[in-house]
C-alpha atoms as a PDB file:
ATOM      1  CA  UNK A   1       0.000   0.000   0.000  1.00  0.00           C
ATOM      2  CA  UNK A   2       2.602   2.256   0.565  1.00  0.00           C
ATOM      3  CA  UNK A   3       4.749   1.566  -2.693  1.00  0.00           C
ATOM      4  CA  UNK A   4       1.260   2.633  -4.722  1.00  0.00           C
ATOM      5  CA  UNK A   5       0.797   6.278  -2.513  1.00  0.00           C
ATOM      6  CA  UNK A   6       4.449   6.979  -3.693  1.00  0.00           C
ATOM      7  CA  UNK A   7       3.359   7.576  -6.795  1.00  0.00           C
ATOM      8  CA  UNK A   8       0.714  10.527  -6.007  1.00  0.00           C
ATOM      9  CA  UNK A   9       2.594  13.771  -5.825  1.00  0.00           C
ATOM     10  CA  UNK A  10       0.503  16.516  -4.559  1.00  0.00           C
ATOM     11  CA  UNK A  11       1.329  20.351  -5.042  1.00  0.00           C
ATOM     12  CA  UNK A  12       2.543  20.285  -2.255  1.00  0.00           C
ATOM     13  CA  UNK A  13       5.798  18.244  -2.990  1.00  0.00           C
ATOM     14  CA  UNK A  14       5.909  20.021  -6.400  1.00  0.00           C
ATOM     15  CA  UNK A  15       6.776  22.781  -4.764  1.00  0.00           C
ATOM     16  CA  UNK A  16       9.084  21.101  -2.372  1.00  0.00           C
ATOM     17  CA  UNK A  17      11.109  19.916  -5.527  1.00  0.00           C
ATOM     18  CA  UNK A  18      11.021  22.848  -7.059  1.00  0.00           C
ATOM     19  CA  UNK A  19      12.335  24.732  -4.195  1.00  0.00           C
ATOM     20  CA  UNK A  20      15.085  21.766  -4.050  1.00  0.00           C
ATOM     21  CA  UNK A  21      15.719  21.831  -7.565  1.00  0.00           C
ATOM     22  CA  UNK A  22      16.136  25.781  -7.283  1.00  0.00           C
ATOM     23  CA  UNK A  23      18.380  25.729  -4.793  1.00  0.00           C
ATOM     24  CA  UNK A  24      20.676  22.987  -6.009  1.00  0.00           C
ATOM     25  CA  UNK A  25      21.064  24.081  -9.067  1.00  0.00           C
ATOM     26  CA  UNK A  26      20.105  27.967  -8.683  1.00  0.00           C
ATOM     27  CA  UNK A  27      21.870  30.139 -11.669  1.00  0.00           C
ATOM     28  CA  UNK A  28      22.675  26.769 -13.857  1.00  0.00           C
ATOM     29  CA  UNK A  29      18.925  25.840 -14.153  1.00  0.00           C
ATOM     30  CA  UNK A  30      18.462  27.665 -17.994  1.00  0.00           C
ATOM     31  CA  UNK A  31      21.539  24.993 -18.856  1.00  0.00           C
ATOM     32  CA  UNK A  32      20.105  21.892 -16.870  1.00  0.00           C
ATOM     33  CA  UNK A  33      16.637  22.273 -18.685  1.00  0.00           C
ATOM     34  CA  UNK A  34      18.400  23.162 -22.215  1.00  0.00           C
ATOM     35  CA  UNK A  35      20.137  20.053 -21.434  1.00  0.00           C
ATOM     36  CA  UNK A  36      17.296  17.780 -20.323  1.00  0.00           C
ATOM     37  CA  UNK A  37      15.351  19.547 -23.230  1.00  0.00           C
ATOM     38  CA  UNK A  38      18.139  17.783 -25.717  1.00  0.00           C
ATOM     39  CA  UNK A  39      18.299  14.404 -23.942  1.00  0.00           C
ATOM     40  CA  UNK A  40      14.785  14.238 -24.562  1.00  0.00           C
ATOM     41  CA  UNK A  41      14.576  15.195 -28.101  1.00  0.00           C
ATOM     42  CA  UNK A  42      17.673  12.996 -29.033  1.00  0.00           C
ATOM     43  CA  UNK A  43      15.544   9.755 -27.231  1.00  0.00           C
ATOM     44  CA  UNK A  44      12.266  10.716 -29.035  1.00  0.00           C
ATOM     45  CA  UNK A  45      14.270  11.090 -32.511  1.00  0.00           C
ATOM     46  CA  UNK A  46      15.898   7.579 -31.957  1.00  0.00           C
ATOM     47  CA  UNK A  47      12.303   6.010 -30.603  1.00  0.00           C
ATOM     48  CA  UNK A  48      10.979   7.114 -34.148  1.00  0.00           C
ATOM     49  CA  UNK A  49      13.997   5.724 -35.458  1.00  0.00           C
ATOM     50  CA  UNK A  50      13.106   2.568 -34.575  1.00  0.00           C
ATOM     51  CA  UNK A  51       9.659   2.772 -35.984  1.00  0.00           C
ATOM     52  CA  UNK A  52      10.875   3.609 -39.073  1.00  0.00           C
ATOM     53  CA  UNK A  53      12.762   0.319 -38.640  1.00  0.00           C
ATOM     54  CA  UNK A  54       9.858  -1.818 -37.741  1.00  0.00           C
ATOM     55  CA  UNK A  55       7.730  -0.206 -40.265  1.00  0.00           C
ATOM     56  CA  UNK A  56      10.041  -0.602 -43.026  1.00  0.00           C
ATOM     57  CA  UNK A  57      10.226  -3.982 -41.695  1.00  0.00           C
ATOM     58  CA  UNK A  58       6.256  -4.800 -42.148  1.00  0.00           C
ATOM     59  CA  UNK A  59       6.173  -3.572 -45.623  1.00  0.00           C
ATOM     60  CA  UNK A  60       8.253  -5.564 -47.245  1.00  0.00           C
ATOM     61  CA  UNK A  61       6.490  -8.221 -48.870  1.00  0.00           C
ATOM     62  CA  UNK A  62       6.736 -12.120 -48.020  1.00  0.00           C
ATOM     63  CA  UNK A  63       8.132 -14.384 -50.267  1.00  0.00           C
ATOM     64  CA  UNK A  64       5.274 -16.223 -52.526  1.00  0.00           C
ATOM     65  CA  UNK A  65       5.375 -19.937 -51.084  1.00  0.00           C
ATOM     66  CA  UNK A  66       4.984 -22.789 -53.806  1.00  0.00           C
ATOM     67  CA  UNK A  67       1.923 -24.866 -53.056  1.00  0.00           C
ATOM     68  CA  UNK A  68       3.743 -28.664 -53.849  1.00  0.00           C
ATOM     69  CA  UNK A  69      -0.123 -30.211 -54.007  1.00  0.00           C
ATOM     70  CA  UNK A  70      -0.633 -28.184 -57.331  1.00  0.00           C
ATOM     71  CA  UNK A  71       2.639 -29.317 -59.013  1.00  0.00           C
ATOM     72  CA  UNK A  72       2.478 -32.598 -60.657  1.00  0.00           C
ATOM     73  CA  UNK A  73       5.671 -34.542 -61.494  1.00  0.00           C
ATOM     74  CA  UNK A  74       6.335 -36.445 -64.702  1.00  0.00           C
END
């Protein structure tokens, strides 16, 4: 029961990490979120990478298979 209220932040402790997060990283906080801003958009860019992939993937057509019942031997 406890492991599944850990998981509902009120505003509360939003503000507590904020205030943490300000005062940690105080004047560098532009450059930590430019940087977190490019971590993400580097993941998201490979994650559609990937897609790409799979779709790429799915498209290409099977190989016909020969039905041997159909064939008659002489």
């Amino acid at each position: 029961m406890g492991t599944t209220l850990a998981f509902f932040i009120g505003p509360m402790e939003m503000g507590m990490i904020a205030l943490a997060g300000l005062l940690l990283f105080g004047n560098r906080l532009p450059e930590v979120g430019r940087s977190l801003g490019k971590g993400i958009i580097e993941f998201k860019k490979g994650v559609k990478g990937i897609q790409d992939e799979i779709e790429e993937a799915s498209d290409v057509p099977e190989p016909k298979k020969v039905d041997s019942t159909t064939h008659s031997v002489d």
